[in-house]
Protein backbone atom coordinates (compact mmCIF):
# COMPACT_ATOMS: atom_id res chain seq x y z
CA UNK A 1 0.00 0.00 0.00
CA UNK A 2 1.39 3.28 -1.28
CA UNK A 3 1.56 6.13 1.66
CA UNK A 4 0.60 9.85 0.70
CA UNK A 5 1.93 12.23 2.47
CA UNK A 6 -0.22 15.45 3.66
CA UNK A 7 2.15 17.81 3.87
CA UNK A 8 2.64 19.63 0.93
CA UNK A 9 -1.12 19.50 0.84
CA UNK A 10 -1.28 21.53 4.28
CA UNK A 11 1.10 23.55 3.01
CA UNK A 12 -0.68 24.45 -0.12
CA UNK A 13 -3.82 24.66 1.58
CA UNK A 14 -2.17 27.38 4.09
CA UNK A 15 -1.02 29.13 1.84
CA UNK A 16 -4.54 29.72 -0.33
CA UNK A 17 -5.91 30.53 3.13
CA UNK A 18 -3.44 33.48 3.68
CA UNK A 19 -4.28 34.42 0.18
CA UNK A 20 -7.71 34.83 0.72
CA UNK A 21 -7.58 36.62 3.96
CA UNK A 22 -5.38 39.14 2.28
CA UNK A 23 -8.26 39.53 -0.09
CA UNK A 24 -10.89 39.51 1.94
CA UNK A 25 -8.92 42.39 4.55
CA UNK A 26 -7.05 44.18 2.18
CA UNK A 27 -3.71 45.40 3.63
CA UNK A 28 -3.74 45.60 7.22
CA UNK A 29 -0.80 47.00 10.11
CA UNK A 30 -1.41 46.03 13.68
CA UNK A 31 -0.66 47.15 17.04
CA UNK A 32 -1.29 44.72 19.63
CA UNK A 33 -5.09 44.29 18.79
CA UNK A 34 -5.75 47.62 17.05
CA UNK A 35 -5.63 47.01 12.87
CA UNK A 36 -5.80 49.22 10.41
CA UNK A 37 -7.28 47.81 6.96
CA UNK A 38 -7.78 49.81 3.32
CA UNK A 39 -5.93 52.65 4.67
CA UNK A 40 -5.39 55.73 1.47
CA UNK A 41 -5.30 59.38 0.92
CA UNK A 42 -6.42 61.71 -1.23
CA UNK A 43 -6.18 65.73 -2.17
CA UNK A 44 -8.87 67.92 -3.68
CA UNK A 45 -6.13 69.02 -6.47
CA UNK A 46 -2.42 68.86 -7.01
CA UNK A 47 -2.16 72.27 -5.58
CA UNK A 48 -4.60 71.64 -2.52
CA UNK A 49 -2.89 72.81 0.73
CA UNK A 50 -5.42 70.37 2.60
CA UNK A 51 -6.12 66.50 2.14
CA UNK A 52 -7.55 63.69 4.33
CA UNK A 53 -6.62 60.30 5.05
CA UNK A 54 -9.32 57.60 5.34
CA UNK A 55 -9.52 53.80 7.19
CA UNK A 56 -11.26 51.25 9.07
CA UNK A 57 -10.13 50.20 12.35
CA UNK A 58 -11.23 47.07 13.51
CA UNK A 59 -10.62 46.79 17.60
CA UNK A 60 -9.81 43.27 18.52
CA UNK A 61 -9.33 43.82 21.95
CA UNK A 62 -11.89 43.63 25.16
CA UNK A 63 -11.46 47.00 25.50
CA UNK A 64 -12.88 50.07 24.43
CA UNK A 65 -10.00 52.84 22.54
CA UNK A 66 -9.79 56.17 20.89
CA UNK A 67 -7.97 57.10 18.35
CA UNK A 68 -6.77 60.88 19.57
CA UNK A 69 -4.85 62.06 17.33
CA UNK A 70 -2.97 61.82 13.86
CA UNK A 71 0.62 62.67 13.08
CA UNK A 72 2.77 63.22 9.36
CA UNK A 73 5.50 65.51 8.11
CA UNK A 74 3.29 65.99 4.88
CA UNK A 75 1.32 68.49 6.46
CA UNK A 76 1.40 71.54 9.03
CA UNK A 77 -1.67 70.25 11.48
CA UNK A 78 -3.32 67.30 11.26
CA UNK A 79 -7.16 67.19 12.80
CA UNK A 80 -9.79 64.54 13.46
CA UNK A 81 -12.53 65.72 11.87
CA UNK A 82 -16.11 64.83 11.04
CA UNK A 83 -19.35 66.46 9.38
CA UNK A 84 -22.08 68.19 11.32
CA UNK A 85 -25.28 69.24 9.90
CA UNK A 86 -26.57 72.26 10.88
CA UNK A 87 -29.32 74.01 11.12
CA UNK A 88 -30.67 75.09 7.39
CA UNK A 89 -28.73 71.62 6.38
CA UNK A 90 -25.54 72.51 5.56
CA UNK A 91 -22.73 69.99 6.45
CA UNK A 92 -19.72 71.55 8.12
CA UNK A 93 -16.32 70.08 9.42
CA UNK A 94 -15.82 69.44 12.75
CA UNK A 95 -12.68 69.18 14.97
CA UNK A 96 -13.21 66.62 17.34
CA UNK A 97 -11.05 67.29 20.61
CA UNK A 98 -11.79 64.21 21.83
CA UNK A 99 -11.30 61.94 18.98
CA UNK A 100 -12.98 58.47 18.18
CA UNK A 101 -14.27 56.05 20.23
CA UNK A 102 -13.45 52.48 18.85
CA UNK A 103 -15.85 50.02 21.36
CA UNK A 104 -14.41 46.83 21.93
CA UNK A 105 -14.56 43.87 18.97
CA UNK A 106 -15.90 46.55 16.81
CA UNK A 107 -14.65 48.44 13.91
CA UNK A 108 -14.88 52.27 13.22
CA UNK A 109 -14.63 53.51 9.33
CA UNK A 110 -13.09 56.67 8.70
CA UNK A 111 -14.58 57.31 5.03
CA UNK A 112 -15.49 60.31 2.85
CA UNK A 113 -18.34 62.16 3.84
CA UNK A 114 -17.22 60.84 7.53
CA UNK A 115 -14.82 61.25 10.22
CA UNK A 116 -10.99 61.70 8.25
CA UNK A 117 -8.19 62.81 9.04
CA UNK A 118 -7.50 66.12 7.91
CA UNK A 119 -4.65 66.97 6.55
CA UNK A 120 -4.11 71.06 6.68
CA UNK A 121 -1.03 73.04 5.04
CA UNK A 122 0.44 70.29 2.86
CA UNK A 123 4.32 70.44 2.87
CA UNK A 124 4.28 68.85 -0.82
CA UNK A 125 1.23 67.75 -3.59
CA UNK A 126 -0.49 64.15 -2.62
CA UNK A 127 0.72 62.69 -5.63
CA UNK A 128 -1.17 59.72 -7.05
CA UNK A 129 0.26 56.67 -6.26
CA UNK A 130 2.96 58.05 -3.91
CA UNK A 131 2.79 56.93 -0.32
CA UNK A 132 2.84 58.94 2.75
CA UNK A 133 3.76 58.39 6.37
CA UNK A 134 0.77 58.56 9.17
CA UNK A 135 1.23 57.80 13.00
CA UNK A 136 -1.81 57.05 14.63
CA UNK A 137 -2.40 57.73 18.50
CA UNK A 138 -4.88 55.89 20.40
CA UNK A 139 -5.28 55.88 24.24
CA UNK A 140 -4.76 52.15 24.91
CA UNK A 141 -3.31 50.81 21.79
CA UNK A 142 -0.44 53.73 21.58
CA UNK A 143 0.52 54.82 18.15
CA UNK A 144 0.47 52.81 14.66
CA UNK A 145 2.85 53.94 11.86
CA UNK A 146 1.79 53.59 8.71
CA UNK A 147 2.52 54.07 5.27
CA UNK A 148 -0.88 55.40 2.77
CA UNK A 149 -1.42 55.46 -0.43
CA UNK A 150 -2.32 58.31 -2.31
CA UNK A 151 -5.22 57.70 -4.37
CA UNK A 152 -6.62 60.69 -5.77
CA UNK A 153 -9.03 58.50 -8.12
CA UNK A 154 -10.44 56.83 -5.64
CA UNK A 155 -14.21 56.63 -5.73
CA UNK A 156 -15.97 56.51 -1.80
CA UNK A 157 -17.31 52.76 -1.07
CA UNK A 158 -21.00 52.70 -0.10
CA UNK A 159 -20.59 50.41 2.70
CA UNK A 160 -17.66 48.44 4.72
């Protein structure tokens, strides 16, 4: 009786299984339990002086975080902002002192339209394509360094 072994076929299959989580979560940088998934950026024009950065962060922890605030050399002041109708329904940007709250197990979506991060007296143009450095400061999970991509083209996802 011939033996077969099961190796390479474990092998193979953990390899298609990383594949397909990659898929599935895009590309994600962790801190501890904190992840950041389909993190990019984006500029109004090449001569904007403001842009905004856009994620999801899924909290895997048991405990509750905030993200508090947003670091980068591409820009003078970077602000966590989000939109606020008012009165005779016109939306307006908010700074939000206190950042976002990102409940345990759950995920938050910074999107367009949403809470961003603004980015306010660009150093240099968002260039298409390019990538650009982002620290992210949260209360429990301490900061997450990240590379985004510019993507200027972009079009804003109707749901996460």
């Amino acid at each position: 009786m011939k033996r077969i072994s099961l190796i390479p076929f474990s092998i193979v299959m953990l390899i298609i299984l990383a594949i397909s989580w990659v898929f599935a979560y895009g590309p994600c940088t962790r801190s501890g339990e904190m992840a950041v998934v389909d993190a990019y950026a984006r500029a109004s024009s090449p001569s904007a002086k403001t842009g905004a950065a856009f994620f999801v962060l899924k909290n895997g922890t048991q405990k509750n975080d905030r993200l508090i605030a947003a670091k980068s050399d591409v820009a003078h002041h970077l602000m966590l902002h989000t939109h606020k109708i008012d009165a005779n329904g016109v939306a307006q940007m908010v700074h939000l002192m206190e950042g976002f709250a990102i409940e345990a197990g759950a995920e938050f979506a910074l999107k367009r339209g949403g809470a961003h991060v603004m980015l306010m007296g660009l150093q240099r143009p968002l260039v298409d394509g390019q990538k650009i450095p982002l620290t992210l400061v949260f209360e429990n999970a301490g900061e997450i360094i990240l590379e985004v991509t510019v993507d200027n083209n972009r079009k804003a996802k109707h749901a996460h």
